[in-house]
C-alpha atoms as a PDB file:
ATOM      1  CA  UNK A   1      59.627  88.421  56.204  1.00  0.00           C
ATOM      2  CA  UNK A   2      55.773  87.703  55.861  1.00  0.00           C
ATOM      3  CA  UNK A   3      53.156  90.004  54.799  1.00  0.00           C
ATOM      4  CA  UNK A   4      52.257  90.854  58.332  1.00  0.00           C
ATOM      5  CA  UNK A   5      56.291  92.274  59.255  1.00  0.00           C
ATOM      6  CA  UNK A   6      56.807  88.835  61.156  1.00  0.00           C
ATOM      7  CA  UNK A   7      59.702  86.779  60.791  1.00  0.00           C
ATOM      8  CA  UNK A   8      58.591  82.620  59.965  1.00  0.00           C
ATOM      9  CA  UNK A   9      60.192  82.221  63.584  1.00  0.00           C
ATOM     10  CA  UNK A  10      57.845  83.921  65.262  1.00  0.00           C
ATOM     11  CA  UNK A  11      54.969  81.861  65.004  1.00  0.00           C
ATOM     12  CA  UNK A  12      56.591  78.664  65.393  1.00  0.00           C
ATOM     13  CA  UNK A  13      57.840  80.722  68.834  1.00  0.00           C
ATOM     14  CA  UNK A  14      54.588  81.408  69.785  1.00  0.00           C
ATOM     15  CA  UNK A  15      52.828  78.593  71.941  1.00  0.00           C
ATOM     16  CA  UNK A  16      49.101  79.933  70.523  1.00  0.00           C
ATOM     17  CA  UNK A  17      50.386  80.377  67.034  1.00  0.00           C
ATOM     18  CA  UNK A  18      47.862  78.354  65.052  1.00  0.00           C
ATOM     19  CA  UNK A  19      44.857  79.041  67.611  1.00  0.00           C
ATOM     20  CA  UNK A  20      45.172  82.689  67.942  1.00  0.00           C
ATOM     21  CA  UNK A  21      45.068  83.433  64.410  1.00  0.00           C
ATOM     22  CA  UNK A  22      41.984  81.292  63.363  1.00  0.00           C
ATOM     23  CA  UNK A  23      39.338  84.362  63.834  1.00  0.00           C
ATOM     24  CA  UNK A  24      42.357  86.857  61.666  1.00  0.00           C
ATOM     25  CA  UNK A  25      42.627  84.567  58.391  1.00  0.00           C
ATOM     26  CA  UNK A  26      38.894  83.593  58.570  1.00  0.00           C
ATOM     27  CA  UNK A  27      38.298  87.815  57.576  1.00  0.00           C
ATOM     28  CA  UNK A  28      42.273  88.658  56.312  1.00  0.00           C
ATOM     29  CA  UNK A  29      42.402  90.721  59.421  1.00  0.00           C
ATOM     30  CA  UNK A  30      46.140  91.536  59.859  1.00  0.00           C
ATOM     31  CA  UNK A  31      47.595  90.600  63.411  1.00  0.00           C
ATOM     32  CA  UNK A  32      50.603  91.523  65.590  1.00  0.00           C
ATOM     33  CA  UNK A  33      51.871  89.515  68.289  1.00  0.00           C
ATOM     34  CA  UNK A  34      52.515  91.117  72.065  1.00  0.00           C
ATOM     35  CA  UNK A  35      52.492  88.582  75.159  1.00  0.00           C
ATOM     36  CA  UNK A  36      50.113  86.440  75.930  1.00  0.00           C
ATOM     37  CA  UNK A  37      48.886  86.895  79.549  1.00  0.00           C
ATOM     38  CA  UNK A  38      49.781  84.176  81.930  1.00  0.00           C
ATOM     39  CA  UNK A  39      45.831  83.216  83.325  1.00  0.00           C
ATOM     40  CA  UNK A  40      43.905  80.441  83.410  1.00  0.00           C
ATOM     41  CA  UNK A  41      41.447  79.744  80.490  1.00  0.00           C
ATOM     42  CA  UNK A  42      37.879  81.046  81.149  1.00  0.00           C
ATOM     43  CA  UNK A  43      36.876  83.497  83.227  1.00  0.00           C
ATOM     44  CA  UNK A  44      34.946  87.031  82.775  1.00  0.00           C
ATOM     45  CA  UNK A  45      37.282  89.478  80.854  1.00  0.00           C
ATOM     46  CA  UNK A  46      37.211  93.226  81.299  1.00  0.00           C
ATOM     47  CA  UNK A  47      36.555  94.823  77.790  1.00  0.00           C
ATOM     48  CA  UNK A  48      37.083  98.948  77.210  1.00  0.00           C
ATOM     49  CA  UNK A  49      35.015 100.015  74.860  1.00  0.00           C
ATOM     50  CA  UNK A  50      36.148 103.173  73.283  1.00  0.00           C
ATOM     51  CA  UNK A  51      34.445 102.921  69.996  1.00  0.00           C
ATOM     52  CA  UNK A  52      31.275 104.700  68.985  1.00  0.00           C
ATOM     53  CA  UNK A  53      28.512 104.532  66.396  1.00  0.00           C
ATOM     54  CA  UNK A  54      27.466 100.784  65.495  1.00  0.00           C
ATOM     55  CA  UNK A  55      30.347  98.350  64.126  1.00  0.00           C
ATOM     56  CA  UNK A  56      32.490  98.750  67.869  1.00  0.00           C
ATOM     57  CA  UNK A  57      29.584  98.994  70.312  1.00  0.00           C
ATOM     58  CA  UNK A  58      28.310  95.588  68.317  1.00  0.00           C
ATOM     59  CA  UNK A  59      31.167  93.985  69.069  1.00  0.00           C
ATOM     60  CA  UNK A  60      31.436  95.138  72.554  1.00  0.00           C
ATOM     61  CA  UNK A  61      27.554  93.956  72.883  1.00  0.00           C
ATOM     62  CA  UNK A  62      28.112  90.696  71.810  1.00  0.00           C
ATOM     63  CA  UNK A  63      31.043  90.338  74.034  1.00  0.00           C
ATOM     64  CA  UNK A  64      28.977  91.232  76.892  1.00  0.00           C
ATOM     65  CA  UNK A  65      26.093  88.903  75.458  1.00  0.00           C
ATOM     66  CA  UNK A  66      29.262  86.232  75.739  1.00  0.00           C
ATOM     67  CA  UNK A  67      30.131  86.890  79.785  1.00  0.00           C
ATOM     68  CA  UNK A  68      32.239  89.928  79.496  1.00  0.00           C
ATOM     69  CA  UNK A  69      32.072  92.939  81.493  1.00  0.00           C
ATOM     70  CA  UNK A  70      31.941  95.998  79.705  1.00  0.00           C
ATOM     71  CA  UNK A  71      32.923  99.822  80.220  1.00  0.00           C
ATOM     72  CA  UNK A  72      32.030 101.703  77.396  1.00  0.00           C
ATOM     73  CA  UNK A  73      34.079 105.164  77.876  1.00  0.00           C
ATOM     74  CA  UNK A  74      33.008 108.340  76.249  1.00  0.00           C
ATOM     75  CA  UNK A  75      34.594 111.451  75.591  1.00  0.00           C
ATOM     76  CA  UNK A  76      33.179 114.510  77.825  1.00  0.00           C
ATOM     77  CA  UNK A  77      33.454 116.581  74.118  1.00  0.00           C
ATOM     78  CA  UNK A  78      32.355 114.343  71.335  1.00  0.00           C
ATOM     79  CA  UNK A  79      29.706 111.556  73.590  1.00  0.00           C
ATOM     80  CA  UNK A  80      28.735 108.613  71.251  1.00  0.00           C
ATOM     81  CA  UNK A  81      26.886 109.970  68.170  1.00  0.00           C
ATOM     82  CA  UNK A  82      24.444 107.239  68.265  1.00  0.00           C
ATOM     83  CA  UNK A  83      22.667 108.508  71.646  1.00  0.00           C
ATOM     84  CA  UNK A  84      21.441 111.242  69.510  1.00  0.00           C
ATOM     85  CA  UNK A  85      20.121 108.582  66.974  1.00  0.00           C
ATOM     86  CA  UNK A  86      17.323 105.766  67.060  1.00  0.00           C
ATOM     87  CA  UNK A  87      17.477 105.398  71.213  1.00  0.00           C
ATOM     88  CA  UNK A  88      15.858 101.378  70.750  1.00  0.00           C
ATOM     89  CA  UNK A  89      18.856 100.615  68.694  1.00  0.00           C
ATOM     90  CA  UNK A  90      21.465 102.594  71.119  1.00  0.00           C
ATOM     91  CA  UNK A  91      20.082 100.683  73.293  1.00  0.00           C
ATOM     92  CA  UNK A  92      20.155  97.019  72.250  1.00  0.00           C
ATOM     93  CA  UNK A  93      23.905  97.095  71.489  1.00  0.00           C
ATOM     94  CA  UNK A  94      24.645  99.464  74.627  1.00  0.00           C
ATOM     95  CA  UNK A  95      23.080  97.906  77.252  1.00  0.00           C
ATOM     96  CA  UNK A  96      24.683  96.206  79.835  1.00  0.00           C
ATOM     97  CA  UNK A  97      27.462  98.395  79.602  1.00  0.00           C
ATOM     98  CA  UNK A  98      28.592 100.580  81.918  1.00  0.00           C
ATOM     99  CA  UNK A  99      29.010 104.367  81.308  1.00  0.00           C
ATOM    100  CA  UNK A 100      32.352 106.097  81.568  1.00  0.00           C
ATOM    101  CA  UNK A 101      32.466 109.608  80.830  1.00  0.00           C
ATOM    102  CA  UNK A 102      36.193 110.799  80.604  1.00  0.00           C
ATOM    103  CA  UNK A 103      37.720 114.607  79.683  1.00  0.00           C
ATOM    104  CA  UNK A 104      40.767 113.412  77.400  1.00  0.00           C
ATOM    105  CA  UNK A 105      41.819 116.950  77.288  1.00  0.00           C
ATOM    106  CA  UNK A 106      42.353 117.150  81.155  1.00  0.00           C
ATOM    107  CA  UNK A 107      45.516 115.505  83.006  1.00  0.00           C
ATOM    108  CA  UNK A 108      43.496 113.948  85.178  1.00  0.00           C
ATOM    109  CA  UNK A 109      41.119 112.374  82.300  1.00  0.00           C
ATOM    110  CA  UNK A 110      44.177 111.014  80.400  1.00  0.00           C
ATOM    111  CA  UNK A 111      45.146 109.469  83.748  1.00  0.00           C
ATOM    112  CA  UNK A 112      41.758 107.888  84.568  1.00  0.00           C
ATOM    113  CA  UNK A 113      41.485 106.789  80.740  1.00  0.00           C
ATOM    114  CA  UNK A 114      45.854 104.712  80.790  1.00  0.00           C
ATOM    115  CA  UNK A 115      45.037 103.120  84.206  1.00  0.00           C
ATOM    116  CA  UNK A 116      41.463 102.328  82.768  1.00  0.00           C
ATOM    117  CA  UNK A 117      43.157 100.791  79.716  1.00  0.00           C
ATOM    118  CA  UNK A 118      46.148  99.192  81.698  1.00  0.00           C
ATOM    119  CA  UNK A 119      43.402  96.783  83.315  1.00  0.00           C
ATOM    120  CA  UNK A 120      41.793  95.858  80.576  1.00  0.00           C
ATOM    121  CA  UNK A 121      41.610  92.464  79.110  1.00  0.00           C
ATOM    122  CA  UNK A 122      40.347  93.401  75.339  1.00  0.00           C
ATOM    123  CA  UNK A 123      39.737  97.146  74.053  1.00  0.00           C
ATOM    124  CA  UNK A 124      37.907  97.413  71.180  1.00  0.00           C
ATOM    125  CA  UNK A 125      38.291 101.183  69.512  1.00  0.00           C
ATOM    126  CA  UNK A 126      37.510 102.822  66.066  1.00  0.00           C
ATOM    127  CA  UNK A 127      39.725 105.787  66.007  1.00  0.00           C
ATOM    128  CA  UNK A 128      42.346 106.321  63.050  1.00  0.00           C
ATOM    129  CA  UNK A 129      45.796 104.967  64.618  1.00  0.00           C
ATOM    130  CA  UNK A 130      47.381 109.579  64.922  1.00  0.00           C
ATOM    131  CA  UNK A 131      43.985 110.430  67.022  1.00  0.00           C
ATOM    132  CA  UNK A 132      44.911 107.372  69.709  1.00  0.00           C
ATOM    133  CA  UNK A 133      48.454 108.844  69.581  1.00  0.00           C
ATOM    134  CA  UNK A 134      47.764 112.095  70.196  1.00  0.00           C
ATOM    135  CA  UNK A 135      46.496 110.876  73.806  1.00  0.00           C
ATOM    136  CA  UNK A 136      49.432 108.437  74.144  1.00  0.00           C
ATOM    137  CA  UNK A 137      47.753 105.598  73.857  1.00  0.00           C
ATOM    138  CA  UNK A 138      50.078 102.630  72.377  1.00  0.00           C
ATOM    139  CA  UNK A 139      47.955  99.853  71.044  1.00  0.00           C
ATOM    140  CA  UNK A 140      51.175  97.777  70.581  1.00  0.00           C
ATOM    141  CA  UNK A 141      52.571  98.972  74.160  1.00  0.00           C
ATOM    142  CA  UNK A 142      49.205  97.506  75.716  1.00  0.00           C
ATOM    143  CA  UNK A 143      49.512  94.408  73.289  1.00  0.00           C
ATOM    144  CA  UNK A 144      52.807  93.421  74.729  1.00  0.00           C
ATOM    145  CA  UNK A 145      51.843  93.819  78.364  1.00  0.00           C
ATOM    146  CA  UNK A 146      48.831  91.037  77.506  1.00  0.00           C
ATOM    147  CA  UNK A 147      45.709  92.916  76.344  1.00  0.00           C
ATOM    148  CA  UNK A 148      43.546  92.189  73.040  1.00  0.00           C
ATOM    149  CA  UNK A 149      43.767  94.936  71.261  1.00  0.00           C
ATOM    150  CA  UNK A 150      40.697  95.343  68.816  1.00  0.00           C
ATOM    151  CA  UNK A 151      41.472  98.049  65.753  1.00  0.00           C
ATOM    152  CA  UNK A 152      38.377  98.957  63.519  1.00  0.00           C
ATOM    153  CA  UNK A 153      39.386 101.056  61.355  1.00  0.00           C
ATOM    154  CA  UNK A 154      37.904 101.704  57.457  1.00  0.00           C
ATOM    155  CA  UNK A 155      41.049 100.874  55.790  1.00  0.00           C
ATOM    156  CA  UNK A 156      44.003  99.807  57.790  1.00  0.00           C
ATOM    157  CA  UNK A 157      46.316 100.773  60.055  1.00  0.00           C
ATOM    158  CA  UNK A 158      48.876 101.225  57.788  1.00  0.00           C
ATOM    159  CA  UNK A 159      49.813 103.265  54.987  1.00  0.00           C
ATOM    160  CA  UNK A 160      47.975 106.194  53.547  1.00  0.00           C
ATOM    161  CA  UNK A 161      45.067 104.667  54.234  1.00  0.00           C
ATOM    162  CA  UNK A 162      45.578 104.915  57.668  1.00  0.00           C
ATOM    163  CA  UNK A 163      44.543 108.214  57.667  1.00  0.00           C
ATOM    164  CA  UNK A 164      41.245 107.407  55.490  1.00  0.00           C
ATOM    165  CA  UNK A 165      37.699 108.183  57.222  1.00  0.00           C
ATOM    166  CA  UNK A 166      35.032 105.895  56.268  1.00  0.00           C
ATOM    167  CA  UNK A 167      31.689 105.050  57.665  1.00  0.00           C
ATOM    168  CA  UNK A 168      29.276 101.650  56.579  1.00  0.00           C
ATOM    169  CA  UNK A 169      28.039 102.836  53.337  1.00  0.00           C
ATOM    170  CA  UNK A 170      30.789 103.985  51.545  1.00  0.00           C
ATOM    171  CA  UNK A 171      33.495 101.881  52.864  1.00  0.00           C
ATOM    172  CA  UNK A 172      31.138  98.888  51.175  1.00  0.00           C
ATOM    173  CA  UNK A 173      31.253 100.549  48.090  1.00  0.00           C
ATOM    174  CA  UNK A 174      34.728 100.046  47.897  1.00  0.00           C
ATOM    175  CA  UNK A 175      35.031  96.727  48.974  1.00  0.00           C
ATOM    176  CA  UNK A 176      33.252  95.876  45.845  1.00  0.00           C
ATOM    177  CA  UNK A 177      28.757  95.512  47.206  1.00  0.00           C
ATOM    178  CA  UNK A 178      27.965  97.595  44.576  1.00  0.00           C
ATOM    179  CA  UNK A 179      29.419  96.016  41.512  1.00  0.00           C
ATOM    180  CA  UNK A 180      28.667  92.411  43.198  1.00  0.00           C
ATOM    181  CA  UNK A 181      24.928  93.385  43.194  1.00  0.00           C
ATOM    182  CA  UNK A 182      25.193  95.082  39.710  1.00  0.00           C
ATOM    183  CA  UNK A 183      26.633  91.901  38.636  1.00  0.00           C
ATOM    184  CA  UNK A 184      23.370  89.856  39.846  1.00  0.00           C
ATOM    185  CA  UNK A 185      20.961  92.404  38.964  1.00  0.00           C
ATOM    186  CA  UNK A 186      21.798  94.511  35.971  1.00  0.00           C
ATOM    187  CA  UNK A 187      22.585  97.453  37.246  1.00  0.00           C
ATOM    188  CA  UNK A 188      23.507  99.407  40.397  1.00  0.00           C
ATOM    189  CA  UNK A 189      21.616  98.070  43.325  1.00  0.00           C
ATOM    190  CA  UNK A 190      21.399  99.318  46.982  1.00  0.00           C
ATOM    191  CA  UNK A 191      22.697  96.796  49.232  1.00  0.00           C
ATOM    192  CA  UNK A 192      21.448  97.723  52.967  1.00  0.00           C
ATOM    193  CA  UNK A 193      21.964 100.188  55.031  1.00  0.00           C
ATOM    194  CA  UNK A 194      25.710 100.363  56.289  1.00  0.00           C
ATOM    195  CA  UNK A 195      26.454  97.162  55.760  1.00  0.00           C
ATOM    196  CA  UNK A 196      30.116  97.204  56.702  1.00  0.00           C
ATOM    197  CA  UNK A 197      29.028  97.833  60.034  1.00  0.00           C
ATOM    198  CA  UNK A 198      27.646  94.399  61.487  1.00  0.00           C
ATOM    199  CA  UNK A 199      29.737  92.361  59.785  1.00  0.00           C
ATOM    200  CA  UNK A 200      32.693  94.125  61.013  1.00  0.00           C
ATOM    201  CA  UNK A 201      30.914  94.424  64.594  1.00  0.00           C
ATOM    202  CA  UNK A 202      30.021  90.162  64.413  1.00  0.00           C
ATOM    203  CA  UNK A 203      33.835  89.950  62.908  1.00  0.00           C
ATOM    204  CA  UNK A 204      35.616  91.825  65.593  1.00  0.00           C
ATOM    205  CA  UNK A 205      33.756  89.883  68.443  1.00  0.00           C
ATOM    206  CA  UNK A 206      34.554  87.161  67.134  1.00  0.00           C
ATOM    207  CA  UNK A 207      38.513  88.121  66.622  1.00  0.00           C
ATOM    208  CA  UNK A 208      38.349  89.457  70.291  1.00  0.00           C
ATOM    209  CA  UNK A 209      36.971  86.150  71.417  1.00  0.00           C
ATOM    210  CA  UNK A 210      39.089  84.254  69.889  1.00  0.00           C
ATOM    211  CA  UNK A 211      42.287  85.853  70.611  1.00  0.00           C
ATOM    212  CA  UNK A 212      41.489  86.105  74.281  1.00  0.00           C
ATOM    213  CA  UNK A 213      40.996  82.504  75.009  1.00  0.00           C
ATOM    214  CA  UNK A 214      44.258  81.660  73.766  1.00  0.00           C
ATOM    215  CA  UNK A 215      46.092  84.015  76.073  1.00  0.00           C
ATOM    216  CA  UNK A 216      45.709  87.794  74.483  1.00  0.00           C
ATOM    217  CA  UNK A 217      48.641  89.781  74.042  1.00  0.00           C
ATOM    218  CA  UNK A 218      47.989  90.961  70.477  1.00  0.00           C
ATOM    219  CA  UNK A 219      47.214  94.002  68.824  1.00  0.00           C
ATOM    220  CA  UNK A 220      44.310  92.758  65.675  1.00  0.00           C
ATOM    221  CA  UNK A 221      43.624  95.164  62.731  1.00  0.00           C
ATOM    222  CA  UNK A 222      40.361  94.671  61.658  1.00  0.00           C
ATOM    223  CA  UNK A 223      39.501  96.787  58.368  1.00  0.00           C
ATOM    224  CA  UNK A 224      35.895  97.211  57.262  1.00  0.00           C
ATOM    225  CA  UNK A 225      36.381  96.998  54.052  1.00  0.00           C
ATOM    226  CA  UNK A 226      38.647  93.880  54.319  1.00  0.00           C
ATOM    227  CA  UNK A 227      35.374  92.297  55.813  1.00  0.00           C
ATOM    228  CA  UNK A 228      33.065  92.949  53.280  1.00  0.00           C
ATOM    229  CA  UNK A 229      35.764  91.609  50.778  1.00  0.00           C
ATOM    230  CA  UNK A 230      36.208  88.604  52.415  1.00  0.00           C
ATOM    231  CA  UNK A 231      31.904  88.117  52.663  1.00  0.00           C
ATOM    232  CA  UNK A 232      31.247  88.931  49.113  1.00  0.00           C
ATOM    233  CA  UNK A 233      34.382  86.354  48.748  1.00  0.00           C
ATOM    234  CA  UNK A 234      32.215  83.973  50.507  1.00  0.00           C
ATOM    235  CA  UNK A 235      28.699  84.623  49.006  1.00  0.00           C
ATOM    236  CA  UNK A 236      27.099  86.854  45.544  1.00  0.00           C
ATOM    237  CA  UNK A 237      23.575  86.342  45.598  1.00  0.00           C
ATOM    238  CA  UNK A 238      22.271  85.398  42.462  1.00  0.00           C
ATOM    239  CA  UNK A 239      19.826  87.452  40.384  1.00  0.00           C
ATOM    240  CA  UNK A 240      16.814  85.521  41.639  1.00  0.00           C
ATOM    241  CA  UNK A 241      18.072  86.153  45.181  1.00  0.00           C
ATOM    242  CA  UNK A 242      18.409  89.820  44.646  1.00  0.00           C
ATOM    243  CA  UNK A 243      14.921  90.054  42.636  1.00  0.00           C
ATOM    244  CA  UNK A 244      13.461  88.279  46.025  1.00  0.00           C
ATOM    245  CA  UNK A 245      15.036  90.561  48.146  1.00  0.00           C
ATOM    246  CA  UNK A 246      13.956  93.445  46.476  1.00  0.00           C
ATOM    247  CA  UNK A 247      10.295  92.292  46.265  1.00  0.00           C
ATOM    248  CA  UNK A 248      10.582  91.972  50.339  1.00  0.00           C
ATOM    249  CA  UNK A 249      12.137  95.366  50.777  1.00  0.00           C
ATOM    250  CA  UNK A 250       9.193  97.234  48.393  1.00  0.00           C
ATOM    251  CA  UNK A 251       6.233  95.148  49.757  1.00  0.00           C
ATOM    252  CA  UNK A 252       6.421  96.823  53.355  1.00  0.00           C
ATOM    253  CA  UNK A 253       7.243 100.164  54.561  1.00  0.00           C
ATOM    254  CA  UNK A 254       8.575  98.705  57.760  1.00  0.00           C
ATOM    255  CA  UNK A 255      11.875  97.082  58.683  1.00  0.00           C
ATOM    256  CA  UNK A 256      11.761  93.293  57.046  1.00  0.00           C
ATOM    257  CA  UNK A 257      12.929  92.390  60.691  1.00  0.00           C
ATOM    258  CA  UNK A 258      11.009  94.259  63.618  1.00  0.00           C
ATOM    259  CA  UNK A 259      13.980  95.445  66.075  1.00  0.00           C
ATOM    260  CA  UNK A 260      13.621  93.612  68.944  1.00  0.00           C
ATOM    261  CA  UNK A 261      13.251  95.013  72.688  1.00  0.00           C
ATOM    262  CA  UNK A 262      16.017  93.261  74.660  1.00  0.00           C
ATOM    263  CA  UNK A 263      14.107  94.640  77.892  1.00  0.00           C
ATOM    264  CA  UNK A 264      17.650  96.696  78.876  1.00  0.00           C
ATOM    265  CA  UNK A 265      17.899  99.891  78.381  1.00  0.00           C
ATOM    266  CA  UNK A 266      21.653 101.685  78.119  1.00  0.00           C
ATOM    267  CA  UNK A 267      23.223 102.667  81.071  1.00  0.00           C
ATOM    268  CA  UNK A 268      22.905 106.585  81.601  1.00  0.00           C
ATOM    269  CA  UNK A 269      25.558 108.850  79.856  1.00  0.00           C
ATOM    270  CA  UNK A 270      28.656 109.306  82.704  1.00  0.00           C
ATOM    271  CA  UNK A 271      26.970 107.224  85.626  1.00  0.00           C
ATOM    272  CA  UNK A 272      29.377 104.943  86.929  1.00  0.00           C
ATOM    273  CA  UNK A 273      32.614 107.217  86.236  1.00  0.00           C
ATOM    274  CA  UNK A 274      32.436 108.464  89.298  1.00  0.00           C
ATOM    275  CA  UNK A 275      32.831 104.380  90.946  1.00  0.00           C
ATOM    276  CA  UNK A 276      34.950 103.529  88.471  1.00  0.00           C
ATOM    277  CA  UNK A 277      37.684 106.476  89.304  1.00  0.00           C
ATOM    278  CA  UNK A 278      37.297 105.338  92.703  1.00  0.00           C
ATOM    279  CA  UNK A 279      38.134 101.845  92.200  1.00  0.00           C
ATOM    280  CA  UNK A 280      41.209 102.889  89.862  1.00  0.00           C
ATOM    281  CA  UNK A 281      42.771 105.293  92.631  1.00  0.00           C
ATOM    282  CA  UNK A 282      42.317 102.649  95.777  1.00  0.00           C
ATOM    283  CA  UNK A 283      43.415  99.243  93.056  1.00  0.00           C
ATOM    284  CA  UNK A 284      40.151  97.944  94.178  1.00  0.00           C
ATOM    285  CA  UNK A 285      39.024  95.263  91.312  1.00  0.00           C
ATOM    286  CA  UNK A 286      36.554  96.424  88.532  1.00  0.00           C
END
């Protein structure tokens, strides 16, 4: 058996094998195989996005940035975090979305949220792998029906860890930032604020991307702190580097790079459930 619980067989079975796992050893994501969907190449894929916070909704942006369409679902008793937060930020990797607002402790929710998740091309969640369960969602049922199933998770689906909570800052810490910049500068160093999120967000788009073009069906683990592994594996900045930086970051009070105004704004909390339920109980197209 391989690492991954595949046979050797199974990729040589697979007509995508050495395609669809490009994106997954570029960042040692972990992958399991479902059924690729029998389409054409191209085309506009529907993405669920049922993560929260920054290192999901990034990836969901820059999937809709790519051509995708994009329902970000909330729950009616924990909404997004981040609308609470910095509202030009929520907004630049949350617009062009649209808003689903579902009650997953309600039949009916649950209902609107499997036949939500039944059309969907690529989901992209950050839940711990017991909390999906608890609704009955199956990432690996949805894999094998033809979906791209995106997992962000802090430490794997597997395991103990499974279980783990992390957030950008401290699952970067235990990838290893902190001693990589102590290394270069002599001592602990903060290295940006929750880092682990955008590259995990860039890394997941690009893993979502990837595996859709060549067909889907898969079910990709993508664990932040397996990201920021594999970029410190890729680049330490020297001390020099680091001294430069740090002259940047104490010369201005302000962000080194002014957030910029995409023009969008974020779709309003729960405003196109009420079209999207419709669509879902007449099989109209989404």
């Amino acid at each position: 058996m391989r690492s991954d619980g595949r046979s050797p067989s199974s990729r040589d079975a697979n007509p995508h094998g050495r395609g669809r796992r490009w994106a997954a050893r570029r960042a040692n994501l972990s992958q399991e195989d479902g059924t690729p969907a029998n389409r054409a190449r191209g085309g506009r894929p529907l993405v669920v996005d049922l993560s929260s916070l920054w290192a999901g909704p990034l990836a969901a942006c820059l999937l809709e940035q790519a051509g995708a369409r994009v329902i970000k679902v909330e729950s009616r008793h924990r909404p997004d975090a981040a609308r609470n937060g910095n509202a030009p930020f929520f907004d630049l990797i949350n617009a062009g979305k649209q808003s689903v607002v579902i009650d997953f402790k309600a039949a009916d929710g649950l209902a609107m949220l499997h036949a939500l998740l039944d059309r969907a091309d690529i989901v992209i969640e950050a839940s711990r792998p017991r909390a999906l369960a608890q609704i009955g969602v199956d990432a690996r049922q949805a894999a094998r029906r033809g979906a791209t199933w995106i997992s962000i998770t802090a430490h794997g689906r597997h395991g103990a860890a499974a279980d783990w909570v992390g957030f950008g800052d401290d699952v970067a810490v235990a990838a290893g930032i902190a001693s990589a910049m102590a290394d270069g500068w002599g001592g602990p160093l903060f290295a940006g604020d929750a880092l682990a999120d955008p590259l995990t967000g860039i890394t997941a788009a690009l893993a979502a991307w990837a595996m859709w073009q060549s067909g889907g069906g898969c079910l990709v683990s993508v664990p932040m702190v397996a990201v920021v592994a594999h970029a410190l594996a890729l680049y330490r900045p020297d001390r020099a580097m680091l001294q430069h930086w740090q002259a940047m970051a104490q010369a201005d009070e302000h962000a080194l790079v002014p957030m910029r105004d995409a023009g969008r704004r974020a779709a309003p909390w729960g405003s196109d459930t009420a079209a999207i339920r419709a669509a879902l109980d007449d099989g109209s197209p989404l």
